[in-house]
C-alpha atoms as a PDB file:
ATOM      1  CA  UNK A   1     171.667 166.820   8.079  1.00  0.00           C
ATOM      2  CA  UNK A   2     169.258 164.301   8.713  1.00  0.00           C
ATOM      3  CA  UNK A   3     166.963 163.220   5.936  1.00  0.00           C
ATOM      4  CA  UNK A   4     163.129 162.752   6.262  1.00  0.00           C
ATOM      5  CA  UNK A   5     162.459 159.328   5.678  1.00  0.00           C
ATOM      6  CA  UNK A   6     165.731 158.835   8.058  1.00  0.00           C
ATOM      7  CA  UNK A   7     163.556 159.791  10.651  1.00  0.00           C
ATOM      8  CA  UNK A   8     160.730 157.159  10.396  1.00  0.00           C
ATOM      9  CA  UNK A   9     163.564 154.587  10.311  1.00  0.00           C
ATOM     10  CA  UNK A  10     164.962 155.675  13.702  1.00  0.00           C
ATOM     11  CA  UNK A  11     160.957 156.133  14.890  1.00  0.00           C
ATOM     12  CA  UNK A  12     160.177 152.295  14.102  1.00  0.00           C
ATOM     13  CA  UNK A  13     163.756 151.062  15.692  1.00  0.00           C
ATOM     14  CA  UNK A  14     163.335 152.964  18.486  1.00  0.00           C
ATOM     15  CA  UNK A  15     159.732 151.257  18.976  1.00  0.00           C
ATOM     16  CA  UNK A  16     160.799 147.767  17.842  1.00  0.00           C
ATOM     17  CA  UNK A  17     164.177 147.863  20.478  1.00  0.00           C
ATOM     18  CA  UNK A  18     161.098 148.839  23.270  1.00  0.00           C
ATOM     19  CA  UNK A  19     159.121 145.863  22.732  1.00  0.00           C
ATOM     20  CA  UNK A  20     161.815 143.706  22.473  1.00  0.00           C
ATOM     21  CA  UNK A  21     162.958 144.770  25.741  1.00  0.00           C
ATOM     22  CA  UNK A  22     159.239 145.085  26.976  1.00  0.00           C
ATOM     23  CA  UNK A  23     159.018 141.207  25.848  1.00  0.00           C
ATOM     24  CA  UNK A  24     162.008 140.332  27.740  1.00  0.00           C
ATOM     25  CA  UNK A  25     161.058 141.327  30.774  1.00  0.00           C
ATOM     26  CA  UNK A  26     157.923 139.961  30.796  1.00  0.00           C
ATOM     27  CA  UNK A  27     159.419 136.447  30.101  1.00  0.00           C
ATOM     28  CA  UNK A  28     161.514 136.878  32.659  1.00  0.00           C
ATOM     29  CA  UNK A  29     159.140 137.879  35.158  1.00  0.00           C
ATOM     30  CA  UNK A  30     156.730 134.938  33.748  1.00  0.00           C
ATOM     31  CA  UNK A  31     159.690 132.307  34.439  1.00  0.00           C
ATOM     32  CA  UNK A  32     160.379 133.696  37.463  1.00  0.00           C
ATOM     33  CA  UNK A  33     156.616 134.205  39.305  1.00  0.00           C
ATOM     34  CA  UNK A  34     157.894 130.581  40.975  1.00  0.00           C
ATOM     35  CA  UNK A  35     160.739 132.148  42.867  1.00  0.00           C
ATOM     36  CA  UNK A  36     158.408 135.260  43.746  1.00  0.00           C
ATOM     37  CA  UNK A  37     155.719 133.622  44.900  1.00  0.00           C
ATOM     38  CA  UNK A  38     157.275 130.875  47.164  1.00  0.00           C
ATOM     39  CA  UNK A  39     155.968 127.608  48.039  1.00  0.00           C
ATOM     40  CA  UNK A  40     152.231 126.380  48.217  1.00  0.00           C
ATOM     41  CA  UNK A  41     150.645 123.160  49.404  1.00  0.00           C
ATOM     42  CA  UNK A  42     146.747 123.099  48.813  1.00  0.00           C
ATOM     43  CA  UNK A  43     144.764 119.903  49.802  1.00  0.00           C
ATOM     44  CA  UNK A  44     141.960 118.415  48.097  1.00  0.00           C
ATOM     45  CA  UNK A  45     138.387 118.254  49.231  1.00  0.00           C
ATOM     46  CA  UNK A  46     137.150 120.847  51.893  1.00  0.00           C
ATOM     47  CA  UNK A  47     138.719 120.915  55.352  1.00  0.00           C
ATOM     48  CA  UNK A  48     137.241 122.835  58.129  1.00  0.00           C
ATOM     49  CA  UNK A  49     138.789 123.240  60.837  1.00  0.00           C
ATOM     50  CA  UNK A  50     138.508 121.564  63.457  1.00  0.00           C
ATOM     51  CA  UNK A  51     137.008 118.945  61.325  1.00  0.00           C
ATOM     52  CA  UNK A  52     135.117 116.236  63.119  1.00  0.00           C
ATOM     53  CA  UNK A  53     135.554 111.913  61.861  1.00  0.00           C
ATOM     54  CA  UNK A  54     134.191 109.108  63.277  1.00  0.00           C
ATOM     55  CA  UNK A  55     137.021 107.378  61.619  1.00  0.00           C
ATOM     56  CA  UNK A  56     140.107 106.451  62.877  1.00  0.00           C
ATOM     57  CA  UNK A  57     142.266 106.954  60.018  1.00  0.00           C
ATOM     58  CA  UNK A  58     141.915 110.011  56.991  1.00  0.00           C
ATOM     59  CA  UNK A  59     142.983 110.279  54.126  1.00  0.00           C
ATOM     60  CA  UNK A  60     145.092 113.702  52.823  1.00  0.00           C
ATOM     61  CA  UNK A  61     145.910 114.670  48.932  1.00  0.00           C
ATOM     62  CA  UNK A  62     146.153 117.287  47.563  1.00  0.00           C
ATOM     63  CA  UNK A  63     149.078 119.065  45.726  1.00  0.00           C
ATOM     64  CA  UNK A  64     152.156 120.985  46.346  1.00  0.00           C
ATOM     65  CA  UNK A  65     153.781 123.835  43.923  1.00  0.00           C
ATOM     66  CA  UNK A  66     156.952 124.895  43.932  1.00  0.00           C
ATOM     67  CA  UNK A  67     158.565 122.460  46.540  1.00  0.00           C
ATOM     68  CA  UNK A  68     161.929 120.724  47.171  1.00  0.00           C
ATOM     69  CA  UNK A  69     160.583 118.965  50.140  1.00  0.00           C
ATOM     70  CA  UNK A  70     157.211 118.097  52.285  1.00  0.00           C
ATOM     71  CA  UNK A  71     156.608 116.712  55.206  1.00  0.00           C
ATOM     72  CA  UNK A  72     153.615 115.275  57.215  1.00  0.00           C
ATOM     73  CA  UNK A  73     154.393 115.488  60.811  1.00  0.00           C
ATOM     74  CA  UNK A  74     157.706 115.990  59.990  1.00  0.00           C
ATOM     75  CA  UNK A  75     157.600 112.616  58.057  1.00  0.00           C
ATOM     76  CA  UNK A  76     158.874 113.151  54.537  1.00  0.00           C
ATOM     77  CA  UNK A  77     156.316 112.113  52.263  1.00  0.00           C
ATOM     78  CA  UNK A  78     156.719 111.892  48.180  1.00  0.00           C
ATOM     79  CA  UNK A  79     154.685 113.655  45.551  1.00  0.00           C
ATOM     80  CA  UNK A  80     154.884 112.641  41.912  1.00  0.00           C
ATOM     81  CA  UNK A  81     155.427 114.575  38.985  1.00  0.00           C
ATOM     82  CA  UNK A  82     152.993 116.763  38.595  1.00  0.00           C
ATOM     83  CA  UNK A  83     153.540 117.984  42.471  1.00  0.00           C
ATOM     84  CA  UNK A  84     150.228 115.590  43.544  1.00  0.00           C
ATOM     85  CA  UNK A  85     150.419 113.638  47.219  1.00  0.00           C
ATOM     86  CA  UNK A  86     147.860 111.225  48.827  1.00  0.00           C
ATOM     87  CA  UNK A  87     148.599 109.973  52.445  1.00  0.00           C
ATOM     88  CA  UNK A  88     146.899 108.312  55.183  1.00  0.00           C
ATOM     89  CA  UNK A  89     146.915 109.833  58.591  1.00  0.00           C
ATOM     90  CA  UNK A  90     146.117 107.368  62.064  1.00  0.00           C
ATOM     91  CA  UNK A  91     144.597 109.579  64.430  1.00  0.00           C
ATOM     92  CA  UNK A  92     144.145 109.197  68.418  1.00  0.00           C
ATOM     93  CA  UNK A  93     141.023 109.312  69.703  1.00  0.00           C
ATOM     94  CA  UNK A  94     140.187 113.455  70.579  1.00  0.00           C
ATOM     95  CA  UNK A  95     141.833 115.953  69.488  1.00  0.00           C
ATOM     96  CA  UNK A  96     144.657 115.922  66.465  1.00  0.00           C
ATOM     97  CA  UNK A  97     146.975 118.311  64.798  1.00  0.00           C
ATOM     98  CA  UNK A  98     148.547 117.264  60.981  1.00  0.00           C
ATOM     99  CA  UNK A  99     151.256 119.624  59.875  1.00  0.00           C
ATOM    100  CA  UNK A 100     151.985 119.561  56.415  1.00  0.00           C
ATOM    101  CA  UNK A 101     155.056 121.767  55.708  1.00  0.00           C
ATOM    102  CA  UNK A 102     156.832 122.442  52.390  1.00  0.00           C
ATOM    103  CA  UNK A 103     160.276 123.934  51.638  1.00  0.00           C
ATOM    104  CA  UNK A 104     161.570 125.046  48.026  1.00  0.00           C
ATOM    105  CA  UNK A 105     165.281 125.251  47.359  1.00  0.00           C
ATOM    106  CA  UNK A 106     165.889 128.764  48.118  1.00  0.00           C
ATOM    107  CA  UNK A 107     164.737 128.216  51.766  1.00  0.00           C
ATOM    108  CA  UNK A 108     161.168 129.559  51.373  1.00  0.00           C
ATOM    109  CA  UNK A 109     158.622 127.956  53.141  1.00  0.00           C
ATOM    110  CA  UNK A 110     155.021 126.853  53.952  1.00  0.00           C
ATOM    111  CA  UNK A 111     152.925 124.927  56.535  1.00  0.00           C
ATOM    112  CA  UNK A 112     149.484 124.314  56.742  1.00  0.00           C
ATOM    113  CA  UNK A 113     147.981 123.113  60.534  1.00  0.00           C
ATOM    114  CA  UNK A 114     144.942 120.959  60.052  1.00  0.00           C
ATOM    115  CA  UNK A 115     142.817 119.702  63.050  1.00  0.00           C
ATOM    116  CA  UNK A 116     140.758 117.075  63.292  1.00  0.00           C
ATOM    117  CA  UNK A 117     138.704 115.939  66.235  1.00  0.00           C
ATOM    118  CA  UNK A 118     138.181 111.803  66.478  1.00  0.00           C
ATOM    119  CA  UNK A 119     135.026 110.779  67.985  1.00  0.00           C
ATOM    120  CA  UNK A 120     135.126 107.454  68.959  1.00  0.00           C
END
């Protein structure tokens, strides 16, 4: 026969073994919000698009999250540590297209199409 106070005890294990296991799974889904949400390349400064320079050459930075590799017109460019990348783009007089595309290491990937109209 169970005792009275026996059943408080099994009450507050019961509760402390669901939190535990509620905690758990909410670190794990914390760590893994990377994998779940893919890759993401935002740039700095507002672009419209197309966006219209009387300058021959621009200047991109902005950052990328969650990325094994970029590219600008499929060019590999570096980012450092904190994910943060600052190129220079020559453009042709008229109309241009930069691709920026980023990969993570399970294959996932992004691209952003900006376009940019030179007037000479």
């Amino acid at each position: 026969m169970i005792k009275p106070y026996d059943d408080g005890k099994v009450i507050v294990k019961t509760v402390l073994v669901l939190v535990f296991i509620l905690f758990i799974v909410s670190y794990g889904f914390y760590q893994s919000k990377n994998l779940i949400y893919g890759p993401k390349i935002s740039l700095d400064g507002s672009f419209n698009s197309p966006q219209v320079v009387n300058d021959d050459i621009i200047k991109l930075s902005g950052t990328a999250k969650n990325i094994a590799t970029i590219s600008l017109n499929d060019r590999p460019i570096s980012v450092d540590e904190t994910g943060a990348f600052d190129e220079k783009v020559l453009l042709f007089p008229g109309y241009n297209v930069i691709k920026l595309f980023g990969k993570d290491k399970f294959g996932a990937s992004t691209e952003k199409m900006i376009e940019v109209i030179y007037k000479i």
